[in-house]
N, C-alpha and C. Protein backbone atom coordinates (compact mmCIF):
# COMPACT_ATOMS: atom_id res chain seq x y z
N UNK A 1 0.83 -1.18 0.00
CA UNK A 1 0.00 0.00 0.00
C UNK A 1 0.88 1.25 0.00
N UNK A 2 0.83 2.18 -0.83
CA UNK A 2 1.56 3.50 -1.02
C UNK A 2 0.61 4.62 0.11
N UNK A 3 1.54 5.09 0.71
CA UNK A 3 0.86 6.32 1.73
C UNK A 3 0.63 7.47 0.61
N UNK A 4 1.78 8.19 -0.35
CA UNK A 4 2.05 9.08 -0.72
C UNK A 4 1.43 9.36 -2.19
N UNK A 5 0.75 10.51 -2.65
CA UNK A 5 0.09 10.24 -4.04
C UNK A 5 0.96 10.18 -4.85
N UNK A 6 0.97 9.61 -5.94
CA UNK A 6 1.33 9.73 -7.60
C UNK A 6 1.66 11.48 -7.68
N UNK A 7 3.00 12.40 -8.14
CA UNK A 7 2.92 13.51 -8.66
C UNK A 7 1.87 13.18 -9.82
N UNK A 8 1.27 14.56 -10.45
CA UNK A 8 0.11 14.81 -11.15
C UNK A 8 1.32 15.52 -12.51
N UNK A 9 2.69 15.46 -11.88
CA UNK A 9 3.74 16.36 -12.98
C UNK A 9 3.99 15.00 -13.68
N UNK A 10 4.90 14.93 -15.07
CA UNK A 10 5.43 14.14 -15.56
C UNK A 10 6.45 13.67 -15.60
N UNK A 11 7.50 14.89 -15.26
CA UNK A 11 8.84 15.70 -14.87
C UNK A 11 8.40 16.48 -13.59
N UNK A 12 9.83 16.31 -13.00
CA UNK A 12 9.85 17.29 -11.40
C UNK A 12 10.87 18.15 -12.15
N UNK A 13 10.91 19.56 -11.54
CA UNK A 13 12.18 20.39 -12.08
C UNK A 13 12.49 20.98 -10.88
N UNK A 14 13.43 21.55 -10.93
CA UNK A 14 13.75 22.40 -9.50
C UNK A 14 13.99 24.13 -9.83
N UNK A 15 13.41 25.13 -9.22
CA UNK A 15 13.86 26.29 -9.70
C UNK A 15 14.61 26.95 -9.93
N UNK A 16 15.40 27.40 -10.91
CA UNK A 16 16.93 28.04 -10.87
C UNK A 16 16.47 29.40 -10.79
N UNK A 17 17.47 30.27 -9.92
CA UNK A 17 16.89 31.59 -9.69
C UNK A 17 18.33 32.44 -10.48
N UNK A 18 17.91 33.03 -11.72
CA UNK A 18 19.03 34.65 -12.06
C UNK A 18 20.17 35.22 -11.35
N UNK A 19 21.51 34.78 -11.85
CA UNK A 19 21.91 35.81 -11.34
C UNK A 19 23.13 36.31 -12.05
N UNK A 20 23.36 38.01 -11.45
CA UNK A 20 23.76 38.49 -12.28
C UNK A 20 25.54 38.59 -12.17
N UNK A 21 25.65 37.60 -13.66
CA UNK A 21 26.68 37.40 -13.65
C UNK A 21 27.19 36.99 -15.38
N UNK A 22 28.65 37.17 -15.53
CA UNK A 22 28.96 36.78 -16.68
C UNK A 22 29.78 35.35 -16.87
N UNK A 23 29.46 34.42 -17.44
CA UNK A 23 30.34 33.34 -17.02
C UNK A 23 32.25 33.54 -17.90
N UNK A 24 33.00 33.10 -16.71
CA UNK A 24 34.47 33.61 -16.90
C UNK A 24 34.93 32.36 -18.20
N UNK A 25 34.09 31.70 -18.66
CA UNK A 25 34.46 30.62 -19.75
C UNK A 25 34.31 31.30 -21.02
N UNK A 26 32.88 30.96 -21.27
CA UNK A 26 32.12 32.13 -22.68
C UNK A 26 31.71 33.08 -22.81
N UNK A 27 31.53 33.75 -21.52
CA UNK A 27 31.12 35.21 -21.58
C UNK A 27 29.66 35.35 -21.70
N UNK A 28 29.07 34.33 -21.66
CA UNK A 28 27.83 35.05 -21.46
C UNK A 28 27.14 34.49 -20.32
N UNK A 29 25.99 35.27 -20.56
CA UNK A 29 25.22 36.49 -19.47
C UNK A 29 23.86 35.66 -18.94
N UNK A 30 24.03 34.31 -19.14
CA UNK A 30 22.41 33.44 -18.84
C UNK A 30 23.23 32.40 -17.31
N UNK A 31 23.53 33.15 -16.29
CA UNK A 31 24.11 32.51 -15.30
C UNK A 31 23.29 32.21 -14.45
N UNK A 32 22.70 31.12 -13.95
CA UNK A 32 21.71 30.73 -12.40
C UNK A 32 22.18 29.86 -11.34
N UNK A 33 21.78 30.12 -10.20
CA UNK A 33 21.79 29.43 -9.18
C UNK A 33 20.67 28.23 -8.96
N UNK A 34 21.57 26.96 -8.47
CA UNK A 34 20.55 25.70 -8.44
C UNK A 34 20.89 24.67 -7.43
N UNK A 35 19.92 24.07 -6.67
CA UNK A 35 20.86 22.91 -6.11
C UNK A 35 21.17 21.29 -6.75
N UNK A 36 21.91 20.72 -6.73
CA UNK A 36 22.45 20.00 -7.10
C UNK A 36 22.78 18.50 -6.76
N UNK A 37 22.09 17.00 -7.44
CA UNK A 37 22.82 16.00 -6.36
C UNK A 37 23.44 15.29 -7.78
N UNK A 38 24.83 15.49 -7.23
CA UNK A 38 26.35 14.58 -7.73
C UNK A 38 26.73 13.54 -7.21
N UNK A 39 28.34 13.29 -7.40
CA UNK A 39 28.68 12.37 -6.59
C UNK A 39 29.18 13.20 -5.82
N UNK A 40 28.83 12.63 -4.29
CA UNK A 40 29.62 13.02 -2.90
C UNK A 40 28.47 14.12 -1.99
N UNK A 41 26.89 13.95 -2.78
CA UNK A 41 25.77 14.28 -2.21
C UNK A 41 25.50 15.74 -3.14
N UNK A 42 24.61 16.83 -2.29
CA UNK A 42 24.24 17.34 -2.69
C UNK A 42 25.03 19.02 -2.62
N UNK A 43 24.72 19.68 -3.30
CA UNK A 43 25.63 20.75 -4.05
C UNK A 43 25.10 22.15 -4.21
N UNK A 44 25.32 23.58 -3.85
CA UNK A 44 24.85 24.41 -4.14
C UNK A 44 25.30 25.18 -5.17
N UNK A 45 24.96 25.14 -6.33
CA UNK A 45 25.66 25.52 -7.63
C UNK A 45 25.44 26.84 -8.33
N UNK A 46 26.64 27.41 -8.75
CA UNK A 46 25.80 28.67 -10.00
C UNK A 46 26.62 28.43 -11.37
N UNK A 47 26.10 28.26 -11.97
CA UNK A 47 26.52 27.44 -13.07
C UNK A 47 25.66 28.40 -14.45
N UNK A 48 26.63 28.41 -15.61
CA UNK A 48 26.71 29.05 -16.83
C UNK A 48 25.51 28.00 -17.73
N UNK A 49 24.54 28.89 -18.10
CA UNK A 49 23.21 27.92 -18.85
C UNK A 49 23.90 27.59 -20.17
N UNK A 50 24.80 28.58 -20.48
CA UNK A 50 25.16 28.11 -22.29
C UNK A 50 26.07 27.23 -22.48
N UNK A 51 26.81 27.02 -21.46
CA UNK A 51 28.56 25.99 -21.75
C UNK A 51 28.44 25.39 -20.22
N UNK A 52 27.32 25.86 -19.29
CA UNK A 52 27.78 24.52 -17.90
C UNK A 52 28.47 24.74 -16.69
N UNK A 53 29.36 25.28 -17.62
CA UNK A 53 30.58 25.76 -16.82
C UNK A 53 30.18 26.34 -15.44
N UNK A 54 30.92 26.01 -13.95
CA UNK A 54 30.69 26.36 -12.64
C UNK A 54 31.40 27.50 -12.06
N UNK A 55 30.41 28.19 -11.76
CA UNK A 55 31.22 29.36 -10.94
C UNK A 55 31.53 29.52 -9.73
N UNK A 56 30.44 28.62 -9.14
CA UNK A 56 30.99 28.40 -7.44
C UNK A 56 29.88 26.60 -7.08
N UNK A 57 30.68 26.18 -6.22
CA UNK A 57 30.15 24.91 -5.99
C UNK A 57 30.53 24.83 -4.35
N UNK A 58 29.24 24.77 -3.64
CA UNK A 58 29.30 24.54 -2.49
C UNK A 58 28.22 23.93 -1.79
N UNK A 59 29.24 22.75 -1.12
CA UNK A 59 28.48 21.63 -0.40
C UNK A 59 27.21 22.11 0.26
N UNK A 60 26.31 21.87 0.02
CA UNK A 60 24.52 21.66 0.78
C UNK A 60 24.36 20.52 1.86
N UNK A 61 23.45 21.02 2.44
CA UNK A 61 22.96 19.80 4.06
C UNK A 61 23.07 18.47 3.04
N UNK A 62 23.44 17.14 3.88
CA UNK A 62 23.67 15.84 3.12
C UNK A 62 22.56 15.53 2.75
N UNK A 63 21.01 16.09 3.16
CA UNK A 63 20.02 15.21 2.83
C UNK A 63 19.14 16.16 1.82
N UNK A 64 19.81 17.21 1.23
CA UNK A 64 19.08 18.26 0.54
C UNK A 64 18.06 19.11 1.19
N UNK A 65 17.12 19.04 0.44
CA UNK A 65 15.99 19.83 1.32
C UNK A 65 14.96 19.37 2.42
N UNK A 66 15.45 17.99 2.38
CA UNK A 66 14.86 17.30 3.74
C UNK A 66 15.33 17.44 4.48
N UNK A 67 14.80 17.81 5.78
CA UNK A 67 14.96 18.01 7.20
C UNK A 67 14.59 17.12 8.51
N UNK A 68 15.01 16.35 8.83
CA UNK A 68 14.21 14.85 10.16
C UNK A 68 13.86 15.79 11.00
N UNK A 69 13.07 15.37 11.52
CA UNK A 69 12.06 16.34 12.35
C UNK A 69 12.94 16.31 13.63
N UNK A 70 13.55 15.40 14.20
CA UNK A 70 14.41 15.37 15.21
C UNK A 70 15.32 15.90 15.44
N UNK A 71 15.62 16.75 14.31
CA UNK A 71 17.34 17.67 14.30
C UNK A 71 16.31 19.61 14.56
N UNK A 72 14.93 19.37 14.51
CA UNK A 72 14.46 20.27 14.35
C UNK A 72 13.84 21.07 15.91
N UNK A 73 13.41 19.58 16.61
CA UNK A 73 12.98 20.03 17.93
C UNK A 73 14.08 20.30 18.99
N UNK A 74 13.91 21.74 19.50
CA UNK A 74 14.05 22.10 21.04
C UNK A 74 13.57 21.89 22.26
């Protein structure tokens, strides 16, 4: 028995948010921030939309955007 519904999406995406920046590879100007799971977990990235290329990469909580409720209570 499944507790959890079926997404109603087909694809999940995650939001990349603008920012303003030029990437130091190709020079251009379509740069966003996103999080990220690689190898060695998950990743806080801003990364160049036209060539990829990373401008800063820094480690995120190990479990992403999940939080155990137990690390939460005081």
């Amino acid at each position: 028995m499944q507790t959890f519904p079926r997404p109603s999406e087909e694809r999940r995406y995650v939001e990349r948010r603008a920012v303003d920046a030029n990437c130091p590879e190709c020079g251009g100007s379509d740069v966003k921030a996103y999080p990220v799971l690689s190898e060695g977990g998950w990743w806080h990235v801003v990364k160049c939309q036209d060539c990829l290329a990373s401008l800063t990469r820094e480690p995120a909580p190990a479990l992403g955007s999940y939080v155990p409720l137990g690390t939460t209570v005081k």
